[in-house]
C-alpha atoms as a PDB file:
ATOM      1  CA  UNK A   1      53.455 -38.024 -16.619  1.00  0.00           C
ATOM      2  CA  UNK A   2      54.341 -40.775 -18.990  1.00  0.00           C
ATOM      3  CA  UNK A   3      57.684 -41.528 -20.688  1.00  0.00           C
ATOM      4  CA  UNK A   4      57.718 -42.531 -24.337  1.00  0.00           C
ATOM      5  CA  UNK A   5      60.730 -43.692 -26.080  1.00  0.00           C
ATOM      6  CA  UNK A   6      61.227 -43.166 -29.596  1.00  0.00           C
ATOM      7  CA  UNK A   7      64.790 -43.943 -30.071  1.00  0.00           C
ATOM      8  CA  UNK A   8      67.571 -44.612 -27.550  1.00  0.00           C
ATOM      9  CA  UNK A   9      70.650 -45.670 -29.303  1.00  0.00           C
ATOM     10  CA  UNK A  10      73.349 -44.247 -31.712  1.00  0.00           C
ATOM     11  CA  UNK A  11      70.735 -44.424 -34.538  1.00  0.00           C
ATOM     12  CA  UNK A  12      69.024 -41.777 -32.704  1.00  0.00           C
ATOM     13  CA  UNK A  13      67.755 -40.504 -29.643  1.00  0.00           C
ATOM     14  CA  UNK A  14      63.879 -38.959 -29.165  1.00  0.00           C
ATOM     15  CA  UNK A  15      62.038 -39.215 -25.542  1.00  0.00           C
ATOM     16  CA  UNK A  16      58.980 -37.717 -25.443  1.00  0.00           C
ATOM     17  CA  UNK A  17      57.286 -36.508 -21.569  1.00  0.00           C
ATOM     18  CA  UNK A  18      53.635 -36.362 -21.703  1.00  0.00           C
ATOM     19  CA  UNK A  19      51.015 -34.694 -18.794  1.00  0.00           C
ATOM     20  CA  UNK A  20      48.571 -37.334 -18.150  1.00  0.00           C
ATOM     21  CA  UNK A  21      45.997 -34.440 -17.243  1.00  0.00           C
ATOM     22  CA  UNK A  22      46.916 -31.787 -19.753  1.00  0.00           C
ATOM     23  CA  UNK A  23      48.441 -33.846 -23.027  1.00  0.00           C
ATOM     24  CA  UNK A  24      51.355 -31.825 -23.333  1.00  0.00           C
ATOM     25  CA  UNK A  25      54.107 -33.191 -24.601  1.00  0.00           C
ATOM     26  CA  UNK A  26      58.134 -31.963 -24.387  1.00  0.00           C
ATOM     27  CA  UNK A  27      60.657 -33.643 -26.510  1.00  0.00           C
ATOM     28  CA  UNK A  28      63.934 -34.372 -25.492  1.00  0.00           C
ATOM     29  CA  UNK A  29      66.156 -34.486 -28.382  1.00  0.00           C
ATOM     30  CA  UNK A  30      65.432 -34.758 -31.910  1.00  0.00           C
ATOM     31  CA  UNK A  31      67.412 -37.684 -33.517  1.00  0.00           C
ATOM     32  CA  UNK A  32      64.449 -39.549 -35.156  1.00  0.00           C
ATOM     33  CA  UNK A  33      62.623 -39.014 -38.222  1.00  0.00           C
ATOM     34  CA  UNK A  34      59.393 -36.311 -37.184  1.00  0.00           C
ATOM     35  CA  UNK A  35      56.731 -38.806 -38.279  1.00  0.00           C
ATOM     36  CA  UNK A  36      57.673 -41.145 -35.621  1.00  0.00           C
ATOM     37  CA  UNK A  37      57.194 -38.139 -33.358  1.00  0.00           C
ATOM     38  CA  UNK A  38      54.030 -37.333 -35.105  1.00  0.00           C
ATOM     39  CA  UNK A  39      52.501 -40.711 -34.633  1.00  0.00           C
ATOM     40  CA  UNK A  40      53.445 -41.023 -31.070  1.00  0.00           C
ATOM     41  CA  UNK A  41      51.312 -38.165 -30.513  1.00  0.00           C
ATOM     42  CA  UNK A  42      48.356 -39.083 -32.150  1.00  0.00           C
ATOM     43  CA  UNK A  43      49.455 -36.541 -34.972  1.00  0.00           C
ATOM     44  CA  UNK A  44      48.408 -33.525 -32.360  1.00  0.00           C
ATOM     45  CA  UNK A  45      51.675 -31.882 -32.634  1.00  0.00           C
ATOM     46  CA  UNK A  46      49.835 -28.852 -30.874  1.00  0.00           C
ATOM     47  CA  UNK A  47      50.760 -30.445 -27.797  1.00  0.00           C
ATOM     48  CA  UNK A  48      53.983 -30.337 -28.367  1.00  0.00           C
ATOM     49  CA  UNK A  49      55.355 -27.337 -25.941  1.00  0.00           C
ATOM     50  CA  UNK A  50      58.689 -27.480 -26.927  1.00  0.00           C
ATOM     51  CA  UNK A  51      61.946 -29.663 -27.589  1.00  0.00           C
ATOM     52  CA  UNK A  52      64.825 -30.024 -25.770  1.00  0.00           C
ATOM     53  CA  UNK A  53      68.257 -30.610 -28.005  1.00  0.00           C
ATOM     54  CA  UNK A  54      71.248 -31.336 -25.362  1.00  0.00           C
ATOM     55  CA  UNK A  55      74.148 -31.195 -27.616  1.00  0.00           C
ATOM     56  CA  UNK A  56      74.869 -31.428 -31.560  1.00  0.00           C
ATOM     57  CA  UNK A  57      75.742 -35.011 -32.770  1.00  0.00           C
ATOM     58  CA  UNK A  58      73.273 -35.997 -35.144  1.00  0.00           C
ATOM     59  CA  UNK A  59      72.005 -39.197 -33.133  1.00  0.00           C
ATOM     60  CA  UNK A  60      70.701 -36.201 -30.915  1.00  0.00           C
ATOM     61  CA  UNK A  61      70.286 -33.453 -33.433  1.00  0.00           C
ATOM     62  CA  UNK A  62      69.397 -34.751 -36.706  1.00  0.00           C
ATOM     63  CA  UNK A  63      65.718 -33.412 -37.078  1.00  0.00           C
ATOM     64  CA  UNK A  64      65.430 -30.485 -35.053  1.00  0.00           C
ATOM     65  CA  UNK A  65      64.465 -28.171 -38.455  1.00  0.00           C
ATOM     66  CA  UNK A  66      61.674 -30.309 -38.248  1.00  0.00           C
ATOM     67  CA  UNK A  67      60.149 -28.904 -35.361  1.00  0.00           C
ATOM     68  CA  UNK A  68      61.316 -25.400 -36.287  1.00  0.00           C
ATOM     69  CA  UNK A  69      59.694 -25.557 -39.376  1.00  0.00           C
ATOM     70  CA  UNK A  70      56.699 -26.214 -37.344  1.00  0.00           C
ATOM     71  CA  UNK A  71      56.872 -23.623 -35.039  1.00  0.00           C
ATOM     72  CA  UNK A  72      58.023 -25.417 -32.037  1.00  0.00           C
ATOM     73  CA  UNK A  73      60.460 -23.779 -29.325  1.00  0.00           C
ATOM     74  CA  UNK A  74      63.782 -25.593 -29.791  1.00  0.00           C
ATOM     75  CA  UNK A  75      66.036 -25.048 -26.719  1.00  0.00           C
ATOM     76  CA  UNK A  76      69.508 -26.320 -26.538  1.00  0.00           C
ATOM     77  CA  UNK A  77      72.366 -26.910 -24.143  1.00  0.00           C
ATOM     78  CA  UNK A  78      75.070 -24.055 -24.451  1.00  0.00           C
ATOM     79  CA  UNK A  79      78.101 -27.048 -23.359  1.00  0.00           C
ATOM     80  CA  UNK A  80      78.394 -30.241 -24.344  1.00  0.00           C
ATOM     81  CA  UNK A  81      79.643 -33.434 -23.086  1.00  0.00           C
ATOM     82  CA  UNK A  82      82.597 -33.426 -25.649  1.00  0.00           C
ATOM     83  CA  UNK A  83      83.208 -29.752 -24.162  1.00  0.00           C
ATOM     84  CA  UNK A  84      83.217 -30.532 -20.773  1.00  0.00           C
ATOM     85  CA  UNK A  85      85.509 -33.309 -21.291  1.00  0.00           C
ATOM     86  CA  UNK A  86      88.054 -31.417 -23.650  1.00  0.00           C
ATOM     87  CA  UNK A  87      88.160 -28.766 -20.442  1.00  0.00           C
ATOM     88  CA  UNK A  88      88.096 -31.080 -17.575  1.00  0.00           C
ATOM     89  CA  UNK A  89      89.712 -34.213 -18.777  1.00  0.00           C
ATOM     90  CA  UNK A  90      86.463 -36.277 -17.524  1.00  0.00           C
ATOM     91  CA  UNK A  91      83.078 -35.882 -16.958  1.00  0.00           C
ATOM     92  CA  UNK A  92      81.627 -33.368 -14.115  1.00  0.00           C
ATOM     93  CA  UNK A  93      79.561 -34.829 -11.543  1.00  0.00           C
ATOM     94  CA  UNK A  94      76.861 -32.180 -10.836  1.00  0.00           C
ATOM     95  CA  UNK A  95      74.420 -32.484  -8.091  1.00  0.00           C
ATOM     96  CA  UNK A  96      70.965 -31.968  -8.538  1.00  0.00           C
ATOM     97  CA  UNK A  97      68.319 -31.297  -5.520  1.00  0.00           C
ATOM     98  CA  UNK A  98      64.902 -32.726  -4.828  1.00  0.00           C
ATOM     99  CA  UNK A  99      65.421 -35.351  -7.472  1.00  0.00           C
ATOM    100  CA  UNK A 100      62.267 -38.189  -8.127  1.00  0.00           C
ATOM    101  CA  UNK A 101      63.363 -39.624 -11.560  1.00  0.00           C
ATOM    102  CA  UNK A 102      66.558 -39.661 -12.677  1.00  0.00           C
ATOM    103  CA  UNK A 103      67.261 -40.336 -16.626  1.00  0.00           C
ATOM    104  CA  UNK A 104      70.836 -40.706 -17.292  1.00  0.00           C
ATOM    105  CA  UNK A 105      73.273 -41.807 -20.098  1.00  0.00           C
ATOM    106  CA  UNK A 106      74.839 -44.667 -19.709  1.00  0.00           C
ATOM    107  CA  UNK A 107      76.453 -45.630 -23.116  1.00  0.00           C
ATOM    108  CA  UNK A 108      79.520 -47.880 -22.231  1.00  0.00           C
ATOM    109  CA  UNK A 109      81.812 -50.167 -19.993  1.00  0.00           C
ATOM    110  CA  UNK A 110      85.824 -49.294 -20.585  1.00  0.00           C
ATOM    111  CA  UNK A 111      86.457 -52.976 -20.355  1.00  0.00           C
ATOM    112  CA  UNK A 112      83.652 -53.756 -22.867  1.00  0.00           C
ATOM    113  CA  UNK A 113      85.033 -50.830 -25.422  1.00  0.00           C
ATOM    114  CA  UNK A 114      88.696 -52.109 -24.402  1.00  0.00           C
ATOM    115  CA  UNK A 115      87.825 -55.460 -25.616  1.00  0.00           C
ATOM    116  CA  UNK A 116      85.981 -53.892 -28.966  1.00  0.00           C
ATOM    117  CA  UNK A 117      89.090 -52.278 -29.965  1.00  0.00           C
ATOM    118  CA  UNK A 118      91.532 -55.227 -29.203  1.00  0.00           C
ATOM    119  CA  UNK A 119      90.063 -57.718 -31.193  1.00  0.00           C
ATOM    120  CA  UNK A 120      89.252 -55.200 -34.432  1.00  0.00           C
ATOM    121  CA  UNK A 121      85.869 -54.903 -33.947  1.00  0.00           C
ATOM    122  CA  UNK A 122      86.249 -51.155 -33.597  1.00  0.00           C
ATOM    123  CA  UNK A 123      89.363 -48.465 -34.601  1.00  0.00           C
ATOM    124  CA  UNK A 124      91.109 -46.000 -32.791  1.00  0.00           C
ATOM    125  CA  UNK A 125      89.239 -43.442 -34.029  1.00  0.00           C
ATOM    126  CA  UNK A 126      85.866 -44.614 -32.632  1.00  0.00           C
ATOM    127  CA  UNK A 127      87.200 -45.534 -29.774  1.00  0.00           C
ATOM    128  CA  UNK A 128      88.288 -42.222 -28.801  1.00  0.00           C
ATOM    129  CA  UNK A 129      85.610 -40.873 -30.091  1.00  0.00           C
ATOM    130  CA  UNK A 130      83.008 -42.762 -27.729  1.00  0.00           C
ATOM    131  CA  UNK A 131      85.473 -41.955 -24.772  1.00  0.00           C
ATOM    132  CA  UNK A 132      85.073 -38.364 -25.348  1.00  0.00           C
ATOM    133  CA  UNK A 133      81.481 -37.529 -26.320  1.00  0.00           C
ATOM    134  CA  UNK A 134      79.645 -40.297 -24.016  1.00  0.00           C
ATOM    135  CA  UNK A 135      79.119 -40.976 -20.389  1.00  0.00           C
ATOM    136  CA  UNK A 136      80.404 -44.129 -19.593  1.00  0.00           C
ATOM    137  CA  UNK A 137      78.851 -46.570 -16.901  1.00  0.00           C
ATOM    138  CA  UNK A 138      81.273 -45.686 -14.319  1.00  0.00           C
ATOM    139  CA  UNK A 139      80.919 -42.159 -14.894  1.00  0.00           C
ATOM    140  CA  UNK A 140      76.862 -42.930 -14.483  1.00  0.00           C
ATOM    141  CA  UNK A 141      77.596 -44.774 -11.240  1.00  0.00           C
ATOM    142  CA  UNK A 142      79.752 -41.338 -10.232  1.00  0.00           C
ATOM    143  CA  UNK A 143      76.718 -39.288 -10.692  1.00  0.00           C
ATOM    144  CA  UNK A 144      74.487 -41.140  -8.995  1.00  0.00           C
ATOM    145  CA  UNK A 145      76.574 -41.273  -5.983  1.00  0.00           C
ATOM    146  CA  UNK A 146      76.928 -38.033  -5.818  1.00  0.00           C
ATOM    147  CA  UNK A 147      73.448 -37.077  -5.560  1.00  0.00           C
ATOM    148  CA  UNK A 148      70.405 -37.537  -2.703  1.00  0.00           C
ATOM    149  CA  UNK A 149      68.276 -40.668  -4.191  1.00  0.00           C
ATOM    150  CA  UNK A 150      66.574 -40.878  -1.043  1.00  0.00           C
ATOM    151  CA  UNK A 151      63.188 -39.496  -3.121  1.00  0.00           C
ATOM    152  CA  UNK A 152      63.907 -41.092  -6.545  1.00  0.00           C
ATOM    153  CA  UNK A 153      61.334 -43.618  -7.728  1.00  0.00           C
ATOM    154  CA  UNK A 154      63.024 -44.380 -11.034  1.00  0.00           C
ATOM    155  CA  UNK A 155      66.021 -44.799 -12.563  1.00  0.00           C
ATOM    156  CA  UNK A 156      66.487 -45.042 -16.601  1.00  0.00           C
ATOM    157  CA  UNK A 157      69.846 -45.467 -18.466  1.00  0.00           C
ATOM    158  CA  UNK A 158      69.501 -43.908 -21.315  1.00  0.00           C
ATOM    159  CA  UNK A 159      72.016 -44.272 -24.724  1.00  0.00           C
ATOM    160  CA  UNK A 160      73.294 -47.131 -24.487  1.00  0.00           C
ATOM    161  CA  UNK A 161      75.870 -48.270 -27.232  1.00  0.00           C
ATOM    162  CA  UNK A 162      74.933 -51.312 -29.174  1.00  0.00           C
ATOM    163  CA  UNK A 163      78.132 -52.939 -28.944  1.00  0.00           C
ATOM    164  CA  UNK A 164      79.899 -51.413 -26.310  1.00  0.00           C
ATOM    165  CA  UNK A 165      77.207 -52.311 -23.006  1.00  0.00           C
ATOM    166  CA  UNK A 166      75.641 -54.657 -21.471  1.00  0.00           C
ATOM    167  CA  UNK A 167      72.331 -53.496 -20.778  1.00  0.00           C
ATOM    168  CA  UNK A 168      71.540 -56.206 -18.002  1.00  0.00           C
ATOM    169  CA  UNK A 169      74.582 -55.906 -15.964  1.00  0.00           C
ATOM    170  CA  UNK A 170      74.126 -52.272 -16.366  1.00  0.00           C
ATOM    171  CA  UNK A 171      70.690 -52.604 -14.523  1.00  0.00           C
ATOM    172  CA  UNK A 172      71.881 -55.288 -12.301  1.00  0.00           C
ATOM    173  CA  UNK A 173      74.942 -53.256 -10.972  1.00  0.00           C
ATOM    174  CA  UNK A 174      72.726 -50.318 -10.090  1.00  0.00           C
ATOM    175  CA  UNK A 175      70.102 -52.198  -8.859  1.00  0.00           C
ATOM    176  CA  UNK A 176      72.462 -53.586  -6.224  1.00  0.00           C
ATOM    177  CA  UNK A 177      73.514 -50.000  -5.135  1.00  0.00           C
ATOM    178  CA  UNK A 178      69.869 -48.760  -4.794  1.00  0.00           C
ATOM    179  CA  UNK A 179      67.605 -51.905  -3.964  1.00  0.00           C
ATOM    180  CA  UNK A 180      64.517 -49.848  -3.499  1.00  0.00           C
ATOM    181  CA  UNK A 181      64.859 -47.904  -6.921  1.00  0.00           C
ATOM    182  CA  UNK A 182      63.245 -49.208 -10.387  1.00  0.00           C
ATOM    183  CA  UNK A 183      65.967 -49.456 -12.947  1.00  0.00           C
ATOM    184  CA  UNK A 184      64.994 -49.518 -16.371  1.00  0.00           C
ATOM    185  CA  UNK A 185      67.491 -49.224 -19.759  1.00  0.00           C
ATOM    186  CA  UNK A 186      65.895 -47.096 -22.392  1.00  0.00           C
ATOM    187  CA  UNK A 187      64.869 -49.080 -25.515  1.00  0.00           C
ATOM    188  CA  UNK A 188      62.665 -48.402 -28.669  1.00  0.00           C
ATOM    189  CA  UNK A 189      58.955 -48.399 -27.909  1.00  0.00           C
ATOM    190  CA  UNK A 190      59.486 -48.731 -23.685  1.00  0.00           C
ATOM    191  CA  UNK A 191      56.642 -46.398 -21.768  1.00  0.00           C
ATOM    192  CA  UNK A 192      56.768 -45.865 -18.318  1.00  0.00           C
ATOM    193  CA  UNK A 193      54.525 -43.270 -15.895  1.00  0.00           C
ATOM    194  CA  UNK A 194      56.716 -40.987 -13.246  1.00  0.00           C
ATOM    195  CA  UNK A 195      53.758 -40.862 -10.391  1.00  0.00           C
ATOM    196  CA  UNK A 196      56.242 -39.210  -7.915  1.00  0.00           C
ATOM    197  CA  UNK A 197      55.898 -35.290  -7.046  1.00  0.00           C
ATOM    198  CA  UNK A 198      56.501 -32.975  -8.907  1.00  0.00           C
ATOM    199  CA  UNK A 199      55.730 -34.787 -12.388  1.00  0.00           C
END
């Protein structure tokens, strides 16, 4: 199975999962312009099974009449991350058997987004925002820890902010934990292959 990424970022957010031996493609999220979508699958979008939509902010969200109007299966998440936070006052760390790949969000660093809104570069308002509706790289590091990555092969941080990461110390700090795991940070145009059972 191969990994294209059409857009990780706020600007948008597309991944598309492709069977090496059938062409099938599913979509995860739908925050990029369809034609980009369109081109990445050699304008077959018969192969697209379905697309998956995991909550409703329009870097996530944006273009899923697109594939409706086309006849695709949309599925969506019934909570969100906002959701869960508003009810739990953080993020739940679920645990997730027989994992190979893992593709997480990983969108900021409290000290980075601490420093942002100190010096004006973003306002209250943002900052509280980004807090509530995105996984920040401690809460990643939670999750992972809390999981069996004795059979994971890959790792890929997905979402991360422009201006509130640091996409190399991201990978670097994980890297450390989990020495025998690839670590990758999701960015436009990146393709990788899961080889590991079941994909």
């Amino acid at each position: 199975m191969k990994l294209h990424v059409l857009g990780s970022s706020s600007s948008g957010n597309c991944y598309l999962f492709q069977s090496e031996k059938t062409g099938e493609v599913l979509v995860v999220e739908a925050g990029i312009d369809f034609r980009e979508v369109q081109r990445c699958v050699n304008f077959t979008i018969t192969n697209i099974v379905g697309c998956l939509v995991t909550h409703e902010h329009g870097d996530h969200s944006s273009n899923v009449h697109r594939f409706t109007e086309r006849c695709i299966k949309v599925y969506g998440s019934c909570g969100t991350v906002d959701a869960l936070q508003a009810a739990y006052g953080k993020s739940p760390f679920y645990k997730f058997p027989g994992l190979n790949n893992v593709m997480l969000e990983c969108n900021y660093r409290k000290d980075i987004l601490d420093m942002n809104l100190a010096s004006g570069y973003i306002d209250n308002k943002r900052y509280e925002r980004t807090i509530k509706s995105h996984m920040s790289y401690d809460n990643c590091l939670r999750t992972l820890q809390a999981n069996d990555l004795s059979q994971v092969c890959k790792i890929v941080l997905l979402h991360l902010s422009d201006n509130n990461s640091n996409a190399c110390e991201f990978v670097h700090g994980i890297e450390e934990l989990y020495s025998e795991i690839e670590v990758t940070a999701a960015t436009r145009g990146l393709s990788l292959t899961f080889n590991s059972y079941p994909y």
